[in-house]
PDB file of N, CA and C in Angstrom:
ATOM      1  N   UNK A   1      33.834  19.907  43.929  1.00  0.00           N
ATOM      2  CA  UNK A   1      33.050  19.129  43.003  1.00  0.00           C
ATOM      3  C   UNK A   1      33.968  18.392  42.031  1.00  0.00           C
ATOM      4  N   UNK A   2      33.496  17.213  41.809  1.00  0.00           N
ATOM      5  CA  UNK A   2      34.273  16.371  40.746  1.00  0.00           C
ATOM      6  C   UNK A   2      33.876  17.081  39.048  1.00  0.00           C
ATOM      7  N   UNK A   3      35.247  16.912  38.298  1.00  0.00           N
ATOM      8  CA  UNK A   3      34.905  17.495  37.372  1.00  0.00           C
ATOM      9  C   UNK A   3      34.080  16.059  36.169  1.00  0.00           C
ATOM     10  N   UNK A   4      33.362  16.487  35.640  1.00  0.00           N
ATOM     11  CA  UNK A   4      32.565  14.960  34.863  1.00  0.00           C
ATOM     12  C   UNK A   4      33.553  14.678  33.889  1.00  0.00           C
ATOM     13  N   UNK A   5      33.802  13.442  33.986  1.00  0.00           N
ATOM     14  CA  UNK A   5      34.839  13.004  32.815  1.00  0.00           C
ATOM     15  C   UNK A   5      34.119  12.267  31.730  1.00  0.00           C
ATOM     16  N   UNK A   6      34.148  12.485  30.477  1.00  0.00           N
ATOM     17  CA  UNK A   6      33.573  11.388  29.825  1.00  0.00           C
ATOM     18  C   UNK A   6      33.656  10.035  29.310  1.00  0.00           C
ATOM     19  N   UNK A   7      32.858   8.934  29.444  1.00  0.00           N
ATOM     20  CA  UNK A   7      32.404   8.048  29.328  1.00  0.00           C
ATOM     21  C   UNK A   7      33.633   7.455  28.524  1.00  0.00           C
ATOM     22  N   UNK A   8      34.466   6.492  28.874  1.00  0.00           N
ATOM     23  CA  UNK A   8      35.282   5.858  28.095  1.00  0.00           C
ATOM     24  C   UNK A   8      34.396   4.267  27.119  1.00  0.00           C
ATOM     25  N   UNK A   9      34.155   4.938  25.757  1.00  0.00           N
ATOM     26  CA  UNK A   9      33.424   3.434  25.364  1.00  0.00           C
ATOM     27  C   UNK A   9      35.040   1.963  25.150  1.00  0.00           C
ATOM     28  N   UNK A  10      34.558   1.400  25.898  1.00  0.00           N
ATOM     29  CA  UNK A  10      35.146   0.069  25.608  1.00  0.00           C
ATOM     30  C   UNK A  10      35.378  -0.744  24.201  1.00  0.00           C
ATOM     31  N   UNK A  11      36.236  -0.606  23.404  1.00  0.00           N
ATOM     32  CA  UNK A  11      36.899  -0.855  21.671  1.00  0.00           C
ATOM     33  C   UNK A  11      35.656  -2.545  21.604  1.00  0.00           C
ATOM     34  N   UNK A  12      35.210  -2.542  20.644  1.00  0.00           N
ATOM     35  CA  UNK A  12      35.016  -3.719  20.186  1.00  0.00           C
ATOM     36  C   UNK A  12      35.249  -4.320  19.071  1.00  0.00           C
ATOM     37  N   UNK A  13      35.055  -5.229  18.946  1.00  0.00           N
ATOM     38  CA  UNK A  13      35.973  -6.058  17.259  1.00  0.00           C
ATOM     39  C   UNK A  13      34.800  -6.072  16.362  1.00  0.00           C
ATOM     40  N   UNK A  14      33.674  -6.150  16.404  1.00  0.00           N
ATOM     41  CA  UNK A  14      32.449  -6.099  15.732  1.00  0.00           C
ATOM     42  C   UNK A  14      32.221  -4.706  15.551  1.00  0.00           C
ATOM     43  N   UNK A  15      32.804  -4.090  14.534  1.00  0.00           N
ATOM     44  CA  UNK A  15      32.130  -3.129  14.490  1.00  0.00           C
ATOM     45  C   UNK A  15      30.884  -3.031  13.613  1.00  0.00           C
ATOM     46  N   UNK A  16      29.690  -1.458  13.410  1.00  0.00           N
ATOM     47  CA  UNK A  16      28.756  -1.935  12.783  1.00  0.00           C
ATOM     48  C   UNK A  16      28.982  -2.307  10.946  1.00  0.00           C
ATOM     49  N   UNK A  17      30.381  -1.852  10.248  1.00  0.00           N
ATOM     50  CA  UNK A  17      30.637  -2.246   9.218  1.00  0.00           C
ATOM     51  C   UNK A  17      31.024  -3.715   8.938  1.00  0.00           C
ATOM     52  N   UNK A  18      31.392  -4.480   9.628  1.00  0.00           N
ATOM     53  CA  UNK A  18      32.393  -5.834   9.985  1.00  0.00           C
ATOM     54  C   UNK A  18      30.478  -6.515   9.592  1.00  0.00           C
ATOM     55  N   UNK A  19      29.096  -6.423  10.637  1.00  0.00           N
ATOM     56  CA  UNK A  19      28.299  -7.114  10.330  1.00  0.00           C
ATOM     57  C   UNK A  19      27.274  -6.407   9.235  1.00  0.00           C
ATOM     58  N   UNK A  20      27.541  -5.620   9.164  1.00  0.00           N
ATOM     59  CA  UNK A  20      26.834  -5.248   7.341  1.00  0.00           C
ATOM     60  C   UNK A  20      27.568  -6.532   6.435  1.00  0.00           C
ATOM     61  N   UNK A  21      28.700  -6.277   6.224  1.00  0.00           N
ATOM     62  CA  UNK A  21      29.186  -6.993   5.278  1.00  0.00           C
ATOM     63  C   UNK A  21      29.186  -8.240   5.560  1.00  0.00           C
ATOM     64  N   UNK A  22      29.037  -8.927   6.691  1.00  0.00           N
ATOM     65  CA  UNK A  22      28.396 -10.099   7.128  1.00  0.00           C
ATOM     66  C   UNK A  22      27.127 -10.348   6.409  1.00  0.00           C
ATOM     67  N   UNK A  23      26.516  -9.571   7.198  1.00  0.00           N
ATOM     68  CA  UNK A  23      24.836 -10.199   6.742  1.00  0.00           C
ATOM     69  C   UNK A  23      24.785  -9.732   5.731  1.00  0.00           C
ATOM     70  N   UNK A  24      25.070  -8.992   4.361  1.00  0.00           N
ATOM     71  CA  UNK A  24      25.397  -8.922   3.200  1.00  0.00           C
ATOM     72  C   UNK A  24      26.110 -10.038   2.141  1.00  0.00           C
ATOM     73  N   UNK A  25      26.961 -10.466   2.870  1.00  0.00           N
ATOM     74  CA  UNK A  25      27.074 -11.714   1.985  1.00  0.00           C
ATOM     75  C   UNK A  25      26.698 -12.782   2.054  1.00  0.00           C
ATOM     76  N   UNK A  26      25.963 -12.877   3.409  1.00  0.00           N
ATOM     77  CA  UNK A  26      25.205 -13.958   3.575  1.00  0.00           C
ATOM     78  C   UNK A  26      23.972 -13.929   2.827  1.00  0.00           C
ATOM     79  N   UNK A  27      23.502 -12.454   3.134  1.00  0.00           N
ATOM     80  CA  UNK A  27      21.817 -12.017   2.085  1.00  0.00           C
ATOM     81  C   UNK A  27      22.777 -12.434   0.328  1.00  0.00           C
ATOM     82  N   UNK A  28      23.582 -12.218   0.151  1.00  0.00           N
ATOM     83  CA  UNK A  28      24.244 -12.653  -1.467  1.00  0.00           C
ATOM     84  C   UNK A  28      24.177 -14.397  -1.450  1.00  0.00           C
ATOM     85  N   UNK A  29      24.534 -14.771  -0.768  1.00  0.00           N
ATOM     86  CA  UNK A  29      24.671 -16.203  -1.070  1.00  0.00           C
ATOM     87  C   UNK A  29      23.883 -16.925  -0.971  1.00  0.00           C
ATOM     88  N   UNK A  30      22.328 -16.490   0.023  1.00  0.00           N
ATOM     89  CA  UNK A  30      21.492 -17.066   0.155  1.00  0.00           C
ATOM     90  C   UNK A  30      20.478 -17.234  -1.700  1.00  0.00           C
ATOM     91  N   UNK A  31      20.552 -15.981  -1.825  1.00  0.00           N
ATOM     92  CA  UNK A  31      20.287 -15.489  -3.009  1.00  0.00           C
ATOM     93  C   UNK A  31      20.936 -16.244  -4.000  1.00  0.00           C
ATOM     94  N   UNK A  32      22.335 -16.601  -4.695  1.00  0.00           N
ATOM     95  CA  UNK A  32      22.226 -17.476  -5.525  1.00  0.00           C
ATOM     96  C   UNK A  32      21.989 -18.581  -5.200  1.00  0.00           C
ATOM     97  N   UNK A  33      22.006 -19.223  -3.746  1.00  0.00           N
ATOM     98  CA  UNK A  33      21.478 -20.462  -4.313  1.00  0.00           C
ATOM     99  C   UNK A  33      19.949 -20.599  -4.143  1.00  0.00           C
ATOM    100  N   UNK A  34      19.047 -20.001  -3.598  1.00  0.00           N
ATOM    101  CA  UNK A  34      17.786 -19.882  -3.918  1.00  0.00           C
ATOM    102  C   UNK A  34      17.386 -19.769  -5.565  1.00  0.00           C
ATOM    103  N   UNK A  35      18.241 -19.131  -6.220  1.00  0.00           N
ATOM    104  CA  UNK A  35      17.811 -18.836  -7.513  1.00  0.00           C
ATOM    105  C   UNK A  35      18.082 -20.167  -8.293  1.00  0.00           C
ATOM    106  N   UNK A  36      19.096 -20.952  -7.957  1.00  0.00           N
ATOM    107  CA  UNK A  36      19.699 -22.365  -8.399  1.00  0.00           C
ATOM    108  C   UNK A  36      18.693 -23.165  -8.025  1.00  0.00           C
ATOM    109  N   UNK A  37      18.308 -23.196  -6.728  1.00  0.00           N
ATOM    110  CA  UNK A  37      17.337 -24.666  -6.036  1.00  0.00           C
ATOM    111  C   UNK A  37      16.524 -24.137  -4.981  1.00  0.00           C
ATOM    112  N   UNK A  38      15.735 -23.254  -5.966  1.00  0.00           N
ATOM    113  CA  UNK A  38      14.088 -22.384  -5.673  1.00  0.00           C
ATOM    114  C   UNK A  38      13.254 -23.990  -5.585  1.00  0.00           C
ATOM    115  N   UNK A  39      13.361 -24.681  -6.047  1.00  0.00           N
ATOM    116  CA  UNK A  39      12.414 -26.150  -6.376  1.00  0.00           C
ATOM    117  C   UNK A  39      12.415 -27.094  -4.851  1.00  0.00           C
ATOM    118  N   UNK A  40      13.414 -27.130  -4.420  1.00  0.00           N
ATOM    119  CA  UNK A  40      14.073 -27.760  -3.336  1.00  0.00           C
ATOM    120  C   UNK A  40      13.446 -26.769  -1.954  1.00  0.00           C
ATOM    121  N   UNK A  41      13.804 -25.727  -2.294  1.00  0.00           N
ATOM    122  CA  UNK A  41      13.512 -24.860  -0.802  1.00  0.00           C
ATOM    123  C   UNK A  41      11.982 -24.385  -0.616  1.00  0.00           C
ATOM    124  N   UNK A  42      11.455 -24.292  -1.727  1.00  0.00           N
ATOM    125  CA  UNK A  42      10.056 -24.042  -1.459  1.00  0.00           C
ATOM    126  C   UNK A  42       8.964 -25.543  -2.083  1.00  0.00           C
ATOM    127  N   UNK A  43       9.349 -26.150  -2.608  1.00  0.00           N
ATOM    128  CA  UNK A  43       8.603 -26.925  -3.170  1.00  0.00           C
ATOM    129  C   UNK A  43       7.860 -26.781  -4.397  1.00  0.00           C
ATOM    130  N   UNK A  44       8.339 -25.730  -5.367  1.00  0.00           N
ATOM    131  CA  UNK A  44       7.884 -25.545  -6.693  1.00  0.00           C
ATOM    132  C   UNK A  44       9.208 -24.534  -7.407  1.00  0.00           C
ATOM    133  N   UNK A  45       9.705 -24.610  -8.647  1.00  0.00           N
ATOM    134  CA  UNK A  45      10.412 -23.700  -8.906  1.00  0.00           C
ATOM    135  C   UNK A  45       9.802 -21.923  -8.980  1.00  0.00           C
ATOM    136  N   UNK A  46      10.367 -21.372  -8.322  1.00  0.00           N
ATOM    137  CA  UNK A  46       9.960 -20.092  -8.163  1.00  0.00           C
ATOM    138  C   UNK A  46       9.959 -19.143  -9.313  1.00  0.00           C
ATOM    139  N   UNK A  47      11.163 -19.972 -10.701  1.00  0.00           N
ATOM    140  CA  UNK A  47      11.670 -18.947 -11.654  1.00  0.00           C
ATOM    141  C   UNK A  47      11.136 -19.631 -12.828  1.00  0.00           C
ATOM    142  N   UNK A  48      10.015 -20.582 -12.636  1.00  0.00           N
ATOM    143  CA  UNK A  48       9.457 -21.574 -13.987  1.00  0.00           C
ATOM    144  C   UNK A  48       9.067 -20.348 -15.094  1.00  0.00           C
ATOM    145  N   UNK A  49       8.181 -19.349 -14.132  1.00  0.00           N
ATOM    146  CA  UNK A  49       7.558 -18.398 -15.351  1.00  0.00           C
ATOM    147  C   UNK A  49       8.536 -17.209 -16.013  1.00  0.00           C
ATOM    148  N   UNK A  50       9.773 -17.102 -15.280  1.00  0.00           N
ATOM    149  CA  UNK A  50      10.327 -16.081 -15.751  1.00  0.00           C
ATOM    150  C   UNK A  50      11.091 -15.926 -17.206  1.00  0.00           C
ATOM    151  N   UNK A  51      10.799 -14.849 -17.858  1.00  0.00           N
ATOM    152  CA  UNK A  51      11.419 -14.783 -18.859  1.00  0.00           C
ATOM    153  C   UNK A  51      12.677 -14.173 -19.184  1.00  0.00           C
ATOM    154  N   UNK A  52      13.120 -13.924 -17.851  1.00  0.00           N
ATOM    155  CA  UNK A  52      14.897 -13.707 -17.993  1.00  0.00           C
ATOM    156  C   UNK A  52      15.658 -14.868 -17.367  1.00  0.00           C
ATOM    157  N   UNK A  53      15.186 -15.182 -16.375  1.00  0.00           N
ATOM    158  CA  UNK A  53      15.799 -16.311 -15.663  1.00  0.00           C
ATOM    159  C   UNK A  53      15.878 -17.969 -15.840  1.00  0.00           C
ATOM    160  N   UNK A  54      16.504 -18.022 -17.574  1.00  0.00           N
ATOM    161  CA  UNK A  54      16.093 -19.458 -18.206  1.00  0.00           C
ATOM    162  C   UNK A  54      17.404 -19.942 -18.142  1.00  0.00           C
ATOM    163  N   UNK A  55      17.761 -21.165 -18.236  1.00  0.00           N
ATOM    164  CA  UNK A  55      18.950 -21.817 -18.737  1.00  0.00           C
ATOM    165  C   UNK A  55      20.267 -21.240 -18.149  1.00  0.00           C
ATOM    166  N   UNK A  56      21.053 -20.493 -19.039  1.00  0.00           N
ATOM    167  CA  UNK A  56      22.159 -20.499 -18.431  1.00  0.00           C
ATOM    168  C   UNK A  56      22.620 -19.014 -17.794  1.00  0.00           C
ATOM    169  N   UNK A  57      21.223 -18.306 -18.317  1.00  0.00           N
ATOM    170  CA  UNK A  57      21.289 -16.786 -17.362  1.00  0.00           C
ATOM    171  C   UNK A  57      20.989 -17.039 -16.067  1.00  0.00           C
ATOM    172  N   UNK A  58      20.301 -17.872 -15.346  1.00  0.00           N
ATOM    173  CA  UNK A  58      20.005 -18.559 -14.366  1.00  0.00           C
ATOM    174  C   UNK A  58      21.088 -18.695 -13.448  1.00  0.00           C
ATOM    175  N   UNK A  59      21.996 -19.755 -14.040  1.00  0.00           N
ATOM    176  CA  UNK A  59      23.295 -20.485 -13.560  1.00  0.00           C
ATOM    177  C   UNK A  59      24.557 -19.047 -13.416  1.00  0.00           C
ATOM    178  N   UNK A  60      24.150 -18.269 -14.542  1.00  0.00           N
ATOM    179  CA  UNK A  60      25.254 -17.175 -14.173  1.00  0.00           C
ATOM    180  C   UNK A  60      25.149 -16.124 -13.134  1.00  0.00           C
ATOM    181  N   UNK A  61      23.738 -15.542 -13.175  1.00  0.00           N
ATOM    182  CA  UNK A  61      23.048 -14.500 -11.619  1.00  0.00           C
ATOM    183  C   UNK A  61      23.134 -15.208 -10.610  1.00  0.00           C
ATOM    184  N   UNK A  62      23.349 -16.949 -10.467  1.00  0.00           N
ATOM    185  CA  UNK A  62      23.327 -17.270  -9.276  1.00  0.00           C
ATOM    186  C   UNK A  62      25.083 -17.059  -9.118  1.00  0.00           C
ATOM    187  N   UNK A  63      25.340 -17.786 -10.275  1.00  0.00           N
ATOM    188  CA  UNK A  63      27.306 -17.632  -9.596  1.00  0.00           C
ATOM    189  C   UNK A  63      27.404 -15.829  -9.471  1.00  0.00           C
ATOM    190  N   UNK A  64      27.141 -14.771 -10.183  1.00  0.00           N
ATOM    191  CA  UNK A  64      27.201 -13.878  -9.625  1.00  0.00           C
ATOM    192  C   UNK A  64      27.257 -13.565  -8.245  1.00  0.00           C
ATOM    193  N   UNK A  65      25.555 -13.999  -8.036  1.00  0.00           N
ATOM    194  CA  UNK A  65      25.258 -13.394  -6.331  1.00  0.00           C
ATOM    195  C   UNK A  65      26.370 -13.839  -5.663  1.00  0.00           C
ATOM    196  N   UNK A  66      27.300 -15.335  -5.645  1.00  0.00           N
ATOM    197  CA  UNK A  66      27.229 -16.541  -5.061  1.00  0.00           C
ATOM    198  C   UNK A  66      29.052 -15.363  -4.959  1.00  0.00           C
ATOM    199  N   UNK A  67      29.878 -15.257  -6.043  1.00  0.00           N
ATOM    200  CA  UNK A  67      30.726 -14.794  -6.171  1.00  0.00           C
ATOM    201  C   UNK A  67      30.998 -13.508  -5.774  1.00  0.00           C
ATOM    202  N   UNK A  68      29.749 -12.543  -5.878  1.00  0.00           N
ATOM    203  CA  UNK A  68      29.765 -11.345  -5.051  1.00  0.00           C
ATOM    204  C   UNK A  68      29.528 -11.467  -3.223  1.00  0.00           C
ATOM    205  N   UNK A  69      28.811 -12.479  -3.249  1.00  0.00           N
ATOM    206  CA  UNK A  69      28.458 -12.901  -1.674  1.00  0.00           C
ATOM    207  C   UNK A  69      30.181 -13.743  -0.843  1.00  0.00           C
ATOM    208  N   UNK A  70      30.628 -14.245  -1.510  1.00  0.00           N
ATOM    209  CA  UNK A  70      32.071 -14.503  -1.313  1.00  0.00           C
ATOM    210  C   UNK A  70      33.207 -13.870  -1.054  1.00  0.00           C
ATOM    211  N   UNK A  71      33.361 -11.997  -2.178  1.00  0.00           N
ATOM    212  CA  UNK A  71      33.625 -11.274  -2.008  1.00  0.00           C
ATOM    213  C   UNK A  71      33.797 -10.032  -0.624  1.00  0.00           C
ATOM    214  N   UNK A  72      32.032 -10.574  -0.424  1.00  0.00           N
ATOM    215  CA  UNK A  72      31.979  -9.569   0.828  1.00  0.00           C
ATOM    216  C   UNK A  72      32.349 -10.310   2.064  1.00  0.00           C
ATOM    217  N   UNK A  73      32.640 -11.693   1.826  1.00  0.00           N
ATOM    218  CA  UNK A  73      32.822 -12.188   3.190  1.00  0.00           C
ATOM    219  C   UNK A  73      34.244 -12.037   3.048  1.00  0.00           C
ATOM    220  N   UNK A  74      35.102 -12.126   2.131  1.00  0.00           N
ATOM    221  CA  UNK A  74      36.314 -11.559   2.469  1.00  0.00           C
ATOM    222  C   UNK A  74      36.889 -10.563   2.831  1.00  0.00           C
ATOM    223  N   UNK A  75      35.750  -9.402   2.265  1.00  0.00           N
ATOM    224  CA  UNK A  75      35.916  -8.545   2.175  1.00  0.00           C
ATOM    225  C   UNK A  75      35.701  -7.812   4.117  1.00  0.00           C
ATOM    226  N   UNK A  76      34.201  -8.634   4.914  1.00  0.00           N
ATOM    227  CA  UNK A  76      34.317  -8.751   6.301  1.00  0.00           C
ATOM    228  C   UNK A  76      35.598  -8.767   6.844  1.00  0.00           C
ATOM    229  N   UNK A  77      36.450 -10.598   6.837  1.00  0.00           N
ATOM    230  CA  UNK A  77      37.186 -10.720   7.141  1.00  0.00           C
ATOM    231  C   UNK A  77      38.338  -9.820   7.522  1.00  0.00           C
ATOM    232  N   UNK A  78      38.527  -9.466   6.343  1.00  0.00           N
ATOM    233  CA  UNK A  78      39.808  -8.462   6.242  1.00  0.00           C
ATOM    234  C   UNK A  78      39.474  -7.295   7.154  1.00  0.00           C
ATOM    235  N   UNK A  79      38.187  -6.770   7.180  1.00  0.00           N
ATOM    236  CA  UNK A  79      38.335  -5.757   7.841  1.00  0.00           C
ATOM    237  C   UNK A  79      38.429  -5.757   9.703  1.00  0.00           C
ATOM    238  N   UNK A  80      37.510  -7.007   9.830  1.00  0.00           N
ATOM    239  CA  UNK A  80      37.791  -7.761  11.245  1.00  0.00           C
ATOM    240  C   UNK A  80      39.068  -8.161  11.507  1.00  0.00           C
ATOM    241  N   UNK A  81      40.161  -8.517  10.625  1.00  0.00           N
ATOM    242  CA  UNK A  81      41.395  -8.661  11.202  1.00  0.00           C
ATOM    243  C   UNK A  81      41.948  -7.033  11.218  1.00  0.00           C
ATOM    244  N   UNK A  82      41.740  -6.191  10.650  1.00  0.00           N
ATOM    245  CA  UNK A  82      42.692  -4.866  10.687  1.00  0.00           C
ATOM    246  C   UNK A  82      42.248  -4.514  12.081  1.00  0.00           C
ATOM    247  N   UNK A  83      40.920  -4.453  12.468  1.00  0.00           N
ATOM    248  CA  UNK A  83      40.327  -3.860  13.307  1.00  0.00           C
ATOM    249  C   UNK A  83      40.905  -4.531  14.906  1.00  0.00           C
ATOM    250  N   UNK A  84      41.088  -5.818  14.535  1.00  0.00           N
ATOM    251  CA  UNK A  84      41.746  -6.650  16.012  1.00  0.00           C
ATOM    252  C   UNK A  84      43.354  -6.355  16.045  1.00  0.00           C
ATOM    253  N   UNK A  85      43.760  -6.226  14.982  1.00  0.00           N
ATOM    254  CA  UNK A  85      45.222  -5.461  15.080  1.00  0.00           C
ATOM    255  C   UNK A  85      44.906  -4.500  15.397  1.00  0.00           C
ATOM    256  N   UNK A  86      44.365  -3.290  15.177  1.00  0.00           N
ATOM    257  CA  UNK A  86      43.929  -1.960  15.991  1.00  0.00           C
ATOM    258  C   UNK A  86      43.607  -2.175  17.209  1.00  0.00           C
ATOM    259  N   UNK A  87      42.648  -3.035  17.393  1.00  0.00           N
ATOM    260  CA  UNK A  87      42.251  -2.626  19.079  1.00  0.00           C
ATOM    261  C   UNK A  87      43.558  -3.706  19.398  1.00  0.00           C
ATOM    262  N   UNK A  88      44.427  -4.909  19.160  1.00  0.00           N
ATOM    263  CA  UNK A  88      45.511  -5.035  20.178  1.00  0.00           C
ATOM    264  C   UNK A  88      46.380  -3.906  20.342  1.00  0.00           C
ATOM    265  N   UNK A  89      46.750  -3.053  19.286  1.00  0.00           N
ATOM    266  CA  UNK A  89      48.156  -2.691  19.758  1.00  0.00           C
ATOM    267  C   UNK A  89      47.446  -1.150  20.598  1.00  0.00           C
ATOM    268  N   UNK A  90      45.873  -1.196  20.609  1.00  0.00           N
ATOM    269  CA  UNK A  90      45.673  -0.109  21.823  1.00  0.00           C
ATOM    270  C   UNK A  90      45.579  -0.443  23.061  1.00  0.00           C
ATOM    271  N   UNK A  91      45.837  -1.410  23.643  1.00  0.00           N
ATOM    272  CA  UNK A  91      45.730  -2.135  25.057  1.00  0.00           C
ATOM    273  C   UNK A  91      46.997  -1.981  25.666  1.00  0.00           C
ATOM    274  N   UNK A  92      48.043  -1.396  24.767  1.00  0.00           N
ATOM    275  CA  UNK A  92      49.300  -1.598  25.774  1.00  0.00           C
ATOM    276  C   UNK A  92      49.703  -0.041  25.963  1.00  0.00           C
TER     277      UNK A  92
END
């Protein structure tokens, strides 16, 4: 009888942390600029009634999101390049 060997999974470069932080900074960036040009994307400003979101608290939660959403895409990046240096130097 053959003895069962297990299942060799095949390395991939996507791992599931690489698209969290993808679609995380994309969900961030979509977010400040929705909060900037809510007027434009839906056809009414979305933040007319709000009473935190006036003037220049507005302009700053969006550069927030906008700057944290920037963050994580570097923050992707970087980890997608360590990870393709890992899986090259396991191929040889």
């Amino acid at each position: 009888m053959d003895p069962i060997r297990p299942r060799r999974r095949r390395p991939t470069l996507l791992s599931p942390r690489v698209i969290l932080d993808l679609f995380m900074a994309l969900l961030m960036l979509f977010f400040g600029y929705f909060i900037l040009y809510s007027h434009t994307l839906l056809g009414y400003d979305y933040f007319a009634d709000s009473e935190f979101l006036k003037g220049s608290v507005r302009w700053l939660m969006a550069g927030l999101f906008a700057v944290y959403g920037l963050f994580r895409l570097y923050r992707a990046y970087v980890l997608f390049e360590n990870e393709k240096l890992k899986h090259d130097d396991n191929e040889y």
